[in-house]
Protein backbone atom coordinates (compact mmCIF):
# COMPACT_ATOMS: atom_id res chain seq x y z
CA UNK A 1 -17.98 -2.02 6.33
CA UNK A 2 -14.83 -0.26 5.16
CA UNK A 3 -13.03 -0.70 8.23
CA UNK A 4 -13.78 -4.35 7.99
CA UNK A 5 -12.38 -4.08 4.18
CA UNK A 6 -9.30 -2.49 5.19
CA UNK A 7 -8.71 -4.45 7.82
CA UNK A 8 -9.20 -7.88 6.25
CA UNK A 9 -6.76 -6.91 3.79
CA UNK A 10 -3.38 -5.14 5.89
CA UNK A 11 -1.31 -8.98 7.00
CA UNK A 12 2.10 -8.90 8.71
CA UNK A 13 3.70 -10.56 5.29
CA UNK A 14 2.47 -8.61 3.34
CA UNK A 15 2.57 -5.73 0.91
CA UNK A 16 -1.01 -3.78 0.28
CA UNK A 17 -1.57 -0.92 -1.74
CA UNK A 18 -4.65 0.89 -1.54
CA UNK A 19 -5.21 2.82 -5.21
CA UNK A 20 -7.82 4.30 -7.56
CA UNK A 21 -6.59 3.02 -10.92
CA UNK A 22 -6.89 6.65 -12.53
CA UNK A 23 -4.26 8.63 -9.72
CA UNK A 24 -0.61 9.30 -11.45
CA UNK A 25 0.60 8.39 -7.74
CA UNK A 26 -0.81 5.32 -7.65
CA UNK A 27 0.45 4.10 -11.06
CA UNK A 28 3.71 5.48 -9.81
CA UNK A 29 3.82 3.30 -7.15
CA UNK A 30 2.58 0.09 -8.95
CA UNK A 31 5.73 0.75 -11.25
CA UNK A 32 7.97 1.47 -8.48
CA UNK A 33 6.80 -1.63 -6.56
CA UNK A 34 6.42 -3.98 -9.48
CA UNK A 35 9.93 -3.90 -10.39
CA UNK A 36 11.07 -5.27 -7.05
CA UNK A 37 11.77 -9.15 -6.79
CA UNK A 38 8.60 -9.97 -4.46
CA UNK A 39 7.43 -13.38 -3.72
CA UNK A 40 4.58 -14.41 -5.50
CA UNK A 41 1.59 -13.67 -3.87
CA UNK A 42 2.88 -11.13 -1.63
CA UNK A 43 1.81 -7.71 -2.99
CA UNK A 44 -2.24 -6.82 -3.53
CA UNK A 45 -3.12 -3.31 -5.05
CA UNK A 46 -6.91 -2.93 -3.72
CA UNK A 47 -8.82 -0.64 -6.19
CA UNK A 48 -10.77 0.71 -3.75
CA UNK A 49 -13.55 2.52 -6.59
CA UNK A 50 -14.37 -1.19 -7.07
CA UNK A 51 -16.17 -0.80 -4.19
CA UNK A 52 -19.76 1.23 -3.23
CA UNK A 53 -17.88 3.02 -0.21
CA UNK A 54 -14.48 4.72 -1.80
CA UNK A 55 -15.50 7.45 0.49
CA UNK A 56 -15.89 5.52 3.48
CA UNK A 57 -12.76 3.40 2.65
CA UNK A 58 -10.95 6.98 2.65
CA UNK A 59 -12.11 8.42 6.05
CA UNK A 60 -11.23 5.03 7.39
CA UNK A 61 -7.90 5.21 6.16
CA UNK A 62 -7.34 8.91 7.28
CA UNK A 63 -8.15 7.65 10.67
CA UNK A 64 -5.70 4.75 10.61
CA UNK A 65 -3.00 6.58 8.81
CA UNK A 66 -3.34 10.34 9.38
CA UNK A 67 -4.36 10.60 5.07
CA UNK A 68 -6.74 10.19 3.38
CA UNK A 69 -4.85 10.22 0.00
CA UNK A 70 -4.18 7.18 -2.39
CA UNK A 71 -2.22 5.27 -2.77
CA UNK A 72 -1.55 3.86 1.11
CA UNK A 73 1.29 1.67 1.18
CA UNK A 74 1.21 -0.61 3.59
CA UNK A 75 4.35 -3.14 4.49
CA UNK A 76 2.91 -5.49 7.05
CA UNK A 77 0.91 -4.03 9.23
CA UNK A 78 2.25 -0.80 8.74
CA UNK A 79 1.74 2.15 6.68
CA UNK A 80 4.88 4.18 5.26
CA UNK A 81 2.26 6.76 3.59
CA UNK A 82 2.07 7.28 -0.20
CA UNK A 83 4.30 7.52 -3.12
CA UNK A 84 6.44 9.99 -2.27
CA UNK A 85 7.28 8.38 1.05
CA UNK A 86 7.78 5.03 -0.69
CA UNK A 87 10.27 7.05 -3.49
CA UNK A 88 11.98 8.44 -0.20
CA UNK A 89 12.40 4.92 1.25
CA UNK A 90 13.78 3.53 -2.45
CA UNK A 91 16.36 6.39 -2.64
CA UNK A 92 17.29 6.14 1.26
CA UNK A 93 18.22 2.47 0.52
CA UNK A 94 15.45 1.92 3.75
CA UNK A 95 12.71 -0.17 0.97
CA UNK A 96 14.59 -3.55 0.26
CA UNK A 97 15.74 -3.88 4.15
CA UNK A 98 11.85 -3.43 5.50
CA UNK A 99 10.36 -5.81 3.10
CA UNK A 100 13.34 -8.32 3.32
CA UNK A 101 12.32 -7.76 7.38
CA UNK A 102 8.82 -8.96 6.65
CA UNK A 103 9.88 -12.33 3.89
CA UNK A 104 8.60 -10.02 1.25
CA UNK A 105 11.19 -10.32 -1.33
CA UNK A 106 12.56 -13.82 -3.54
C-alpha cells in the first residue's frame, strides 16, 4: 500500500514533496519552493499523516531514498533529499537548472 502511494505520486515532470504539515523542515521547504515560478500544476506536497500508514509511507521511503525523514523532495523521478539539500541546491545556483531540465518552471 505505501509503496503503491509513493509510487503513484513521483512523475518525470514533476515536483513532489512528501511532508507532515507540523515539521519546521517541511514548511521550510514549501516556502522555499513556493516562491519559485512553477507551472501550474507541477508541484504536489503529499501530507503523508493524511494517510493510515505514515509509518509505512516512511520505511518505504527510507528504502527508496536512504531517509526516512520528511520532507522528500523529489524532482522527477528523483530524490535530492530534504530541506537542507534543497537550500544547498538554491544557494549552489544547481535548483532553477534541474527543474528548468524537467519543464518545471513558467
Amino acid at each position: 500500500m505505501a509503496q503503491e502511494f509513493v509510487n503513484s505520486r513521483i512523475q518525470p515532470g514533476k515536483v513532489v514533496v512528501f511532508i507532515k504539515p507540523t515539521c519546521p523542515y517541511c514548511r521550510r521547504t514549501q516556502e522555499i519552493l513556493s516562491q519559485l515560478p512553477l507551472k501550474q500544476g507541477i508541484m504536489e506536497f503529499v501530507d503523508i499523516t493524511a494517510t493510515s500508514y505514515t509509518d509505512e509511507i516512511q520505511d518505504y521511503l527510507q528504502r527508496l531514498t536512504g531517509a526516512r525523514t520528511v520532507p522528500r523532495v523529489f524532482i522527477g523521478k528523483e530524490c535530492i533529499g530534504g530541506c537542507s539539500d534543497l537550500i544547498t541546491m538554491q544557494e549552489s545556483g544547481e535548483l532553477v537548472p534541474r527543474l528548468r531540465q524537467i519543464g518545471a518552471l513558467q
